[in-house]
C-alpha atoms as a PDB file:
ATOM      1  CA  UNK A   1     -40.231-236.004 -77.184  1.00  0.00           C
ATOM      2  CA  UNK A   2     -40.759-239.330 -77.131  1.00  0.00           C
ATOM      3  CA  UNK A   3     -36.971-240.219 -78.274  1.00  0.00           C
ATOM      4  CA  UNK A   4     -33.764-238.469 -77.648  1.00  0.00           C
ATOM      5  CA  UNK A   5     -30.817-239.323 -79.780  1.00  0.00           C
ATOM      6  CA  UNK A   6     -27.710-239.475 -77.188  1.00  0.00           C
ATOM      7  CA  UNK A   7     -23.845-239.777 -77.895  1.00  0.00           C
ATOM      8  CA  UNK A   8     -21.466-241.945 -74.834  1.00  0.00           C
ATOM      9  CA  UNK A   9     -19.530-239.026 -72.988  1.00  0.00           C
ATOM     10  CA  UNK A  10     -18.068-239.190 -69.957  1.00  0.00           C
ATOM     11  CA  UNK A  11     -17.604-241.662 -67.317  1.00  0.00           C
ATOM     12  CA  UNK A  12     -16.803-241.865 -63.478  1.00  0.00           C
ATOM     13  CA  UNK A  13     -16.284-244.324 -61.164  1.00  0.00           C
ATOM     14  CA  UNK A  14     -15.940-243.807 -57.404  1.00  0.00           C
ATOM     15  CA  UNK A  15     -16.546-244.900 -53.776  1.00  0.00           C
ATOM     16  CA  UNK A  16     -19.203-243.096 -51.914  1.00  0.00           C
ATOM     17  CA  UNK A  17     -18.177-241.873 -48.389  1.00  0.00           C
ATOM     18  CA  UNK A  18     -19.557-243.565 -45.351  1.00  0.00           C
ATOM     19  CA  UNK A  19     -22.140-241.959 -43.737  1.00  0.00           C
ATOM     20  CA  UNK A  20     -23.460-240.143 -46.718  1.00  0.00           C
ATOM     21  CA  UNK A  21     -26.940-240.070 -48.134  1.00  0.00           C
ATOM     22  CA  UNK A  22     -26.771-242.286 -50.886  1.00  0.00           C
ATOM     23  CA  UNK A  23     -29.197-239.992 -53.394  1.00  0.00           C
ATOM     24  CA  UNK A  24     -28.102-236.828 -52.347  1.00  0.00           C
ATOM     25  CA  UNK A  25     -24.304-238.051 -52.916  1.00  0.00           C
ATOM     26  CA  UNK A  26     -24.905-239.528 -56.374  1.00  0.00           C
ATOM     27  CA  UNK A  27     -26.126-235.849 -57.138  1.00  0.00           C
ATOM     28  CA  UNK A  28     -23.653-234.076 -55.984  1.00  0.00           C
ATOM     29  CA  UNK A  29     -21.061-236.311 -58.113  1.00  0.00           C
ATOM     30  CA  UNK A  30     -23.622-234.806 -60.695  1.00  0.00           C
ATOM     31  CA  UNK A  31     -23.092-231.305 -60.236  1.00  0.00           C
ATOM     32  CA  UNK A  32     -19.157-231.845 -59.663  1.00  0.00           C
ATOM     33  CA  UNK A  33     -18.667-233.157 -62.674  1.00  0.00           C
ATOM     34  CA  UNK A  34     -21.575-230.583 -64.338  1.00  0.00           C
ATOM     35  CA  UNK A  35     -23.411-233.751 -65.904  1.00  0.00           C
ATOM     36  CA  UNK A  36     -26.878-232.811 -66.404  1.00  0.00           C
ATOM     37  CA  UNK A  37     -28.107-235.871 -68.917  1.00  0.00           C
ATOM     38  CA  UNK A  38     -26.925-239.497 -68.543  1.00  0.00           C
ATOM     39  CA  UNK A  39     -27.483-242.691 -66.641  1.00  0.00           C
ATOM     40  CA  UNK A  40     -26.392-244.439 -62.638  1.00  0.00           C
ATOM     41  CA  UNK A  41     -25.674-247.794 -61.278  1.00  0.00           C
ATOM     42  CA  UNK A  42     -23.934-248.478 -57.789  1.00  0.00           C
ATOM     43  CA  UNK A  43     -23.945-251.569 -55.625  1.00  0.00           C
ATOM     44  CA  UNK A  44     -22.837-252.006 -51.717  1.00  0.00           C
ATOM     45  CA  UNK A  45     -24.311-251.209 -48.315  1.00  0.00           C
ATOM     46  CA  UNK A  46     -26.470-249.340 -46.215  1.00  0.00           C
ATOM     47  CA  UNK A  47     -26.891-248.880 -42.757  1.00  0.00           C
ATOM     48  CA  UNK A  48     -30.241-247.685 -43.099  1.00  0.00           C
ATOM     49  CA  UNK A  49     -32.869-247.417 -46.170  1.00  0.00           C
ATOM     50  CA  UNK A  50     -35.882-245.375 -47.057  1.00  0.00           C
ATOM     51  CA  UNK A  51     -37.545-245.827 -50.002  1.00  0.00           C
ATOM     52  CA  UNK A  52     -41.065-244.477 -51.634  1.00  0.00           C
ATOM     53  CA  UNK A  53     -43.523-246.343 -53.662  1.00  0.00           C
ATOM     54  CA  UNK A  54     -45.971-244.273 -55.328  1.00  0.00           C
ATOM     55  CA  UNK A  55     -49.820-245.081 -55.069  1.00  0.00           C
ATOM     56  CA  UNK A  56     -51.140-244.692 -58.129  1.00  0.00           C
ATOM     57  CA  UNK A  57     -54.715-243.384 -57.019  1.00  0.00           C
ATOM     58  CA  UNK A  58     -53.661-241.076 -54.217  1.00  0.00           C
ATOM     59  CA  UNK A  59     -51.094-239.819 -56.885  1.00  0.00           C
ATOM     60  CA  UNK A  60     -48.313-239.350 -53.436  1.00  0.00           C
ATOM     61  CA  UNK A  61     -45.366-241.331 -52.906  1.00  0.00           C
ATOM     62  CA  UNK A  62     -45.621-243.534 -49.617  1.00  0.00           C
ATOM     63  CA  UNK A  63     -42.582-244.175 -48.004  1.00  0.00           C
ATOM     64  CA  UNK A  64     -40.884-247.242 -46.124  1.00  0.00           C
ATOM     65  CA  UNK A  65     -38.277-246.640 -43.552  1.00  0.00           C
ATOM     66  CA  UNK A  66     -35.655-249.437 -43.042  1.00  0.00           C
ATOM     67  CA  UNK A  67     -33.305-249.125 -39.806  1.00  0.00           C
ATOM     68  CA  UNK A  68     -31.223-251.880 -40.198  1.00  0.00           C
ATOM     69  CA  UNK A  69     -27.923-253.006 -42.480  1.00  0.00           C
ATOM     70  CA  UNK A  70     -28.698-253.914 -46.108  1.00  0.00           C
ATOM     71  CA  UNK A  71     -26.974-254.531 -49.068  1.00  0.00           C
ATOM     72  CA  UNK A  72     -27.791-253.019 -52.439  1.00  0.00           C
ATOM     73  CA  UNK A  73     -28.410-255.845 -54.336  1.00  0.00           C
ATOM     74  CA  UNK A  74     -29.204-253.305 -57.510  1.00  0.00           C
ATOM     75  CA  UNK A  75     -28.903-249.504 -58.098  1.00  0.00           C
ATOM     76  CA  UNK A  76     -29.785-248.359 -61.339  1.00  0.00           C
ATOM     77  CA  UNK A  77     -30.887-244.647 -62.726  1.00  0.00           C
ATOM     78  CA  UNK A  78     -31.408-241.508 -65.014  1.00  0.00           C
ATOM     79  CA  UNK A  79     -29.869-238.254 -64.849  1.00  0.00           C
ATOM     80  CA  UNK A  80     -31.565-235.014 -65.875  1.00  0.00           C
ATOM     81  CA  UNK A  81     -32.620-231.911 -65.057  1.00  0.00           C
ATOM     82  CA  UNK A  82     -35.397-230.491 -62.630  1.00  0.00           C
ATOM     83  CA  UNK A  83     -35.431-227.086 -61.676  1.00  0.00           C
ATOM     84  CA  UNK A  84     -32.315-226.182 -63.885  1.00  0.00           C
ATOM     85  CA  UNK A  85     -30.381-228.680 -61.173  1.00  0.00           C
ATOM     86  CA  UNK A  86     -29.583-232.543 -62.279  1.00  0.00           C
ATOM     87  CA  UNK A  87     -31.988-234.512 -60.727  1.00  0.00           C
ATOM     88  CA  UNK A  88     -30.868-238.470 -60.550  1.00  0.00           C
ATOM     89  CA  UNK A  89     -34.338-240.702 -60.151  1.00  0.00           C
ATOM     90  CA  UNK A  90     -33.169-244.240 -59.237  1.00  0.00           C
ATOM     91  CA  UNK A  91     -34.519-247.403 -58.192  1.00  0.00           C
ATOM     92  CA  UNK A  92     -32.852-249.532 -55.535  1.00  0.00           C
ATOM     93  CA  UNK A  93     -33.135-253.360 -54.785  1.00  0.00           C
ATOM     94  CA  UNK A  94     -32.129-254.263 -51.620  1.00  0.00           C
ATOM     95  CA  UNK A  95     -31.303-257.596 -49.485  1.00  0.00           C
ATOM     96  CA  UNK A  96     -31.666-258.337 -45.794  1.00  0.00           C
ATOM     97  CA  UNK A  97     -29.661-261.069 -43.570  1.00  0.00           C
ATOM     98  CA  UNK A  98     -32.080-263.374 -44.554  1.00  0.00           C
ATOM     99  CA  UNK A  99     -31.759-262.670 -48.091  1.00  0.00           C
ATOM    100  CA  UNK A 100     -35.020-261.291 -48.771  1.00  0.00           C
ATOM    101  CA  UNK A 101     -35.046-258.702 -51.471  1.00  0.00           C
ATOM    102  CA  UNK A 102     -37.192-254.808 -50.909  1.00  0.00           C
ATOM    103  CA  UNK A 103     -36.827-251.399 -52.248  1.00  0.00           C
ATOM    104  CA  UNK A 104     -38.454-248.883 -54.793  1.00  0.00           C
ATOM    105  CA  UNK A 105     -37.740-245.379 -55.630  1.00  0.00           C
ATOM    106  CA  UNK A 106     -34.830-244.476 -53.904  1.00  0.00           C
ATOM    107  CA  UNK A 107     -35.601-241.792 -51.294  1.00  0.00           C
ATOM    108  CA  UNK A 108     -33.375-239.846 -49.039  1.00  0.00           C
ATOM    109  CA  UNK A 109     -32.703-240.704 -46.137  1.00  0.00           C
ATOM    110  CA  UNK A 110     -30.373-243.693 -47.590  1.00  0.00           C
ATOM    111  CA  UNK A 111     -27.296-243.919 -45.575  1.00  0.00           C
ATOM    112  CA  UNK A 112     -24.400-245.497 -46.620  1.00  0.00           C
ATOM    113  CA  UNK A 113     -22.067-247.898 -45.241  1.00  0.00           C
ATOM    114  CA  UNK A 114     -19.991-248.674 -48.246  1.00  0.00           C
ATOM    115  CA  UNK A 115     -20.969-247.928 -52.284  1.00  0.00           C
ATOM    116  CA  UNK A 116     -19.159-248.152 -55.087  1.00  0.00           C
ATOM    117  CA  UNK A 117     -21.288-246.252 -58.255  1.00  0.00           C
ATOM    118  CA  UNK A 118     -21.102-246.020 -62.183  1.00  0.00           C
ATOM    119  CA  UNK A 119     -22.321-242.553 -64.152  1.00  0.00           C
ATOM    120  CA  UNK A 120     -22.332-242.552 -67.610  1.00  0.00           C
ATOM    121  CA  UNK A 121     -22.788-239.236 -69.020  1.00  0.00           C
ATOM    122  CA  UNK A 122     -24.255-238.841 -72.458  1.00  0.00           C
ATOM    123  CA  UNK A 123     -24.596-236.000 -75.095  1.00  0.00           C
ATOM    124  CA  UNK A 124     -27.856-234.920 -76.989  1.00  0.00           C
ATOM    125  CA  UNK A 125     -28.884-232.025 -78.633  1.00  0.00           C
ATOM    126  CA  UNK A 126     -31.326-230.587 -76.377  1.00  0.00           C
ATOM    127  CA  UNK A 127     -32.039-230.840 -72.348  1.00  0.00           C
ATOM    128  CA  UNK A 128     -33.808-233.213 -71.106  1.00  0.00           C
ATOM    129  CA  UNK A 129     -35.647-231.728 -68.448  1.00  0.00           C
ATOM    130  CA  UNK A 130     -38.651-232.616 -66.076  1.00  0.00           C
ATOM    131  CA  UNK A 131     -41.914-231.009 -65.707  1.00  0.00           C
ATOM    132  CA  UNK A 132     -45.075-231.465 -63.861  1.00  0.00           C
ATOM    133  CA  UNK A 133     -47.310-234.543 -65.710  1.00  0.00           C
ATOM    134  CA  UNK A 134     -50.800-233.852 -65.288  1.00  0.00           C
ATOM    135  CA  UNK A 135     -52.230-237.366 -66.256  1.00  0.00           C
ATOM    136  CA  UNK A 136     -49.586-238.752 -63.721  1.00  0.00           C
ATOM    137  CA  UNK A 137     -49.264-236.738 -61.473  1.00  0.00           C
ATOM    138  CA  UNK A 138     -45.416-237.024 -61.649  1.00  0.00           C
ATOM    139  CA  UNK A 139     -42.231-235.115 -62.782  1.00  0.00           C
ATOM    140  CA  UNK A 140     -41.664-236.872 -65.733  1.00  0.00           C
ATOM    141  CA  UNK A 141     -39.869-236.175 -69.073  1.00  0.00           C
ATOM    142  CA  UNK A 142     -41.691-234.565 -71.646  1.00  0.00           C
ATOM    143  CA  UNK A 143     -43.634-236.479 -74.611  1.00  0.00           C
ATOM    144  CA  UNK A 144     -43.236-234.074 -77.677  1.00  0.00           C
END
């Protein structure tokens, strides 16, 4: 399928705890709220980072640990399903003391100080589910 007609649904805002894994929390405000297709965006702090970059030739994520404050300069995502379970895959911009901007995929391991996120859910006839790409390597959505 290379395009999937989707509807607006639902929306949440909210405030992520402190202290909570930033990816893992985002999910969980997935399965609360039983949205399985739709899109994420959240801005704020973290106390600490890790984030993956994936090498194109190995075909394996490499991974960057940051252990200091940052703030999220940028948060933005999908939502869908893995494993019968919604899966959010997000990339994150983030911003030192200096000002200088990192990130990648967003990996967790994230911890947050203070985040404030956007999901939009959305509506479609089907699933949209992810499955093992061979030419990739990745879990991507399907083509056809």
């Amino acid at each position: 399928m290379q395009n999937l007609p989707v509807t607006g649904a639902r929306r949440f805002m909210g405030r992520l705890d402190m202290g909570a894994d930033l990816l893992e929390a985002l999910e969980e405000q997935c399965r609360v709220h039983s949205i399985s297709l739709g899109e994420v965006r959240a801005l704020g702090a973290v106390t600490k980072a890790r984030v993956g970059f994936y090498h194109q030739k190995e075909r394996e994520y490499h991974f960057l640990d940051f252990d200091q404050p940052l703030e999220i300069v940028s948060l933005t995502g999908n939502i869908s399903l893995k494993d019968g379970r919604p899966l959010v895959h997000a990339h994150v911009t983030l911003a030192d003391a200096a000002g200088r901007a990192l990130g990648g995929h967003l990996a967790p391991g994230t911890e947050v100080f203070a985040c404030e996120f956007v999901i939009q859910e959305y509506e479609a006839r089907e699933a949209l589910s992810r499955g093992f790409d061979e030419e990739t390597g990745l879990f991507l959505w399907p083509k056809s």
